[in-house]
Protein backbone atom coordinates (compact mmCIF):
# COMPACT_ATOMS: atom_id res chain seq x y z
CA UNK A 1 68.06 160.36 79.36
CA UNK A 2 67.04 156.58 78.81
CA UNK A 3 63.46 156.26 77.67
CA UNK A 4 60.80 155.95 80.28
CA UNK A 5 59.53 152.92 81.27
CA UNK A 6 56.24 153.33 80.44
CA UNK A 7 57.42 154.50 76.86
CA UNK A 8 59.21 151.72 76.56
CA UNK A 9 56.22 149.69 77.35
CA UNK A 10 54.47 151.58 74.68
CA UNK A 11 56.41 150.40 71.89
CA UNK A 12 56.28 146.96 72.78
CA UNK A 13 52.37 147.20 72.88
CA UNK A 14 52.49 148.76 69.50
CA UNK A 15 54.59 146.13 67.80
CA UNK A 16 52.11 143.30 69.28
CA UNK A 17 48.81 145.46 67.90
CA UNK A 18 50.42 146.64 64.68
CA UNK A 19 51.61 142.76 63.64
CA UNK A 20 52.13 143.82 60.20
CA UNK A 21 53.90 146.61 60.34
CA UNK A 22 57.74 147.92 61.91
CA UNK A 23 57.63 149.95 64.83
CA UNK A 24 60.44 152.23 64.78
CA UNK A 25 61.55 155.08 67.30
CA UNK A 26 64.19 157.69 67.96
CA UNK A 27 64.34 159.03 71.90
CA UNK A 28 64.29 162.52 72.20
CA UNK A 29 66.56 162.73 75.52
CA UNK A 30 63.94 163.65 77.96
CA UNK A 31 62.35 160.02 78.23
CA UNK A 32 60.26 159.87 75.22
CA UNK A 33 60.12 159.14 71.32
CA UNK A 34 59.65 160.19 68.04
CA UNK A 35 57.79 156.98 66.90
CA UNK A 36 56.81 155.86 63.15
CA UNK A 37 54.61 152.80 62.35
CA UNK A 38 54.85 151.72 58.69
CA UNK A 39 53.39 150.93 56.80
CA UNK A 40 49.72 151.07 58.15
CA UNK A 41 46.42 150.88 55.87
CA UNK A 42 44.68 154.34 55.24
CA UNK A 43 41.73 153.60 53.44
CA UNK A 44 40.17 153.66 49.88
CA UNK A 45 39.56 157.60 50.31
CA UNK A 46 42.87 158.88 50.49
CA UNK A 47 45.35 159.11 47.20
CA UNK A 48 47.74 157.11 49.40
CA UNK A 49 46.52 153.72 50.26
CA UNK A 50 48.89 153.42 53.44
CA UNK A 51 50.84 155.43 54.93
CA UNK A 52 53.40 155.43 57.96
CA UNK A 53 52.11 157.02 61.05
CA UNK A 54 54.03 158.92 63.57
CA UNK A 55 53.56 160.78 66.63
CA UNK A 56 55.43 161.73 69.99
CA UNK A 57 55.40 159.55 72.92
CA UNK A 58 56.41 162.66 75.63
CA UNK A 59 58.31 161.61 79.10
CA UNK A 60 55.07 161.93 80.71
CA UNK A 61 53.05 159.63 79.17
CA UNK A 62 50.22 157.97 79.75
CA UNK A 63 49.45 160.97 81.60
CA UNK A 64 49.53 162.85 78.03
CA UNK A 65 47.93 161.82 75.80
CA UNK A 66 49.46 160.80 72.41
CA UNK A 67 48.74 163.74 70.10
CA UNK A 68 48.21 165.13 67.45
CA UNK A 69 49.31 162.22 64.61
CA UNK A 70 51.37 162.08 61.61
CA UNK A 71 51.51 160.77 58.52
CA UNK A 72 53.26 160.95 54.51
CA UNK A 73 53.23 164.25 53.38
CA UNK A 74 50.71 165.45 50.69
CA UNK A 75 47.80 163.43 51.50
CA UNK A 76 44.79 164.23 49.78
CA UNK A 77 41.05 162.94 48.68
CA UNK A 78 40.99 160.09 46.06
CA UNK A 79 40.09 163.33 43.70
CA UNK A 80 42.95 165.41 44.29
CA UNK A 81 40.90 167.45 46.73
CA UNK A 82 43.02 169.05 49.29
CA UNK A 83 42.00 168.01 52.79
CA UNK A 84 41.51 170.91 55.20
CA UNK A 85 42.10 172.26 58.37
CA UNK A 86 39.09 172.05 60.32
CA UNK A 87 38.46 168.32 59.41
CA UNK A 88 41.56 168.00 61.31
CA UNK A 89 44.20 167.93 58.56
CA UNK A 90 47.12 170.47 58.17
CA UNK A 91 50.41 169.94 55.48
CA UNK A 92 53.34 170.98 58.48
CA UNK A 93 57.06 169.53 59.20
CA UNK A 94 57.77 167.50 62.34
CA UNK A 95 61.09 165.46 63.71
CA UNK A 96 63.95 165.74 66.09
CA UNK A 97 66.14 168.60 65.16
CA UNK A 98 68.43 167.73 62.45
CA UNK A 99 65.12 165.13 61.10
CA UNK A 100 62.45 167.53 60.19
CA UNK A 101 60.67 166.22 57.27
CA UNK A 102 57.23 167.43 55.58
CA UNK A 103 54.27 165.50 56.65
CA UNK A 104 50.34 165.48 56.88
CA UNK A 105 49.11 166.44 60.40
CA UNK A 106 46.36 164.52 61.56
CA UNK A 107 44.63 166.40 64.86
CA UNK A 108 41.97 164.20 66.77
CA UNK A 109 42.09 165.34 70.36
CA UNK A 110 40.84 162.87 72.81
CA UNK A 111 39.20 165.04 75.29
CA UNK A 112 38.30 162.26 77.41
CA UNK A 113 41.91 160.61 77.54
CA UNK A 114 41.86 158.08 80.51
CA UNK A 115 45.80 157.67 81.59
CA UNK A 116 44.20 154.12 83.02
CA UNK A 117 42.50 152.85 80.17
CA UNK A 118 44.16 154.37 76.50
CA UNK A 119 47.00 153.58 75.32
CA UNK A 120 49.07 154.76 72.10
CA UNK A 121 47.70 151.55 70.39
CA UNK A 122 44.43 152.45 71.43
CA UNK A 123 44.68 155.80 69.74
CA UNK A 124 46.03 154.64 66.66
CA UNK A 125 43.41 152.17 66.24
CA UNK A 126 41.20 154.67 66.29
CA UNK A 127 42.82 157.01 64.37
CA UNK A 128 42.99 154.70 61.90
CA UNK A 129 38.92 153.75 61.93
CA UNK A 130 38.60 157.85 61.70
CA UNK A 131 40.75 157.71 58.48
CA UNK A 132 38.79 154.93 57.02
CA UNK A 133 35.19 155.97 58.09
């Protein structure tokens, strides 16, 4: 199955609000993608200074939101310090079958997700402000 059309109109809008970066996706057959940004800036508290990020555009979106988020595996603290679960970070695989690779799972839930008004660029903007608060 092609990819929606408002996936499709996804990745355009994250290719003009992520200027600096490729936008790359692989469909999944049921109207979405797998889609990686990269590379994207994480931040001066993170061991890795940027980072792609990834995360599944589902058939059904907007009306789902875009969740949870993915980055490089092995992320941790400047120090070494492992980051942890309940801050929202888990080391996990993710990927079409046959692409499963290790990443870093990055969980912020938007509880108030507003098919009208957020967008997948929206989210990763602020995804992005959470890494780098």
């Amino acid at each position: 199955m092609a990819l929606s059309l408002e996936v499709a109109e996804a990745l355009e809008q994250l290719t003009e609000s992520f200027p600096d970066a490729l936008v790359t996706h692989r469909e999944d057959g049921t109207g979405g993608a797998f889609v990686k940004v990269d590379p994207l800036p994480l931040g001066d508290r993170f061991n890795l200074r940027s980072s792609w990020v990834g995360f599944h555009l589902v058939y059904s979106y907007p009306e789902a939101q875009v969740y949870p988020h993915f980055c490089a595996p092995g992320l941790t603290l400047l120090d070494g310090t492992p980051l942890q679960a309940h801050d929202g970070f888990q080391q996990t695989t993710w990927g079409l079958e046959g692409a499963i690779e290790p990443v870093t799972q990055l969980s912020r839930s938007s509880r108030q997700w507003d098919p009208m008004n957020d967008t997948a660029a929206s989210k990763l903007h602020r995804i992005l402000n959470w890494l780098r608060g």
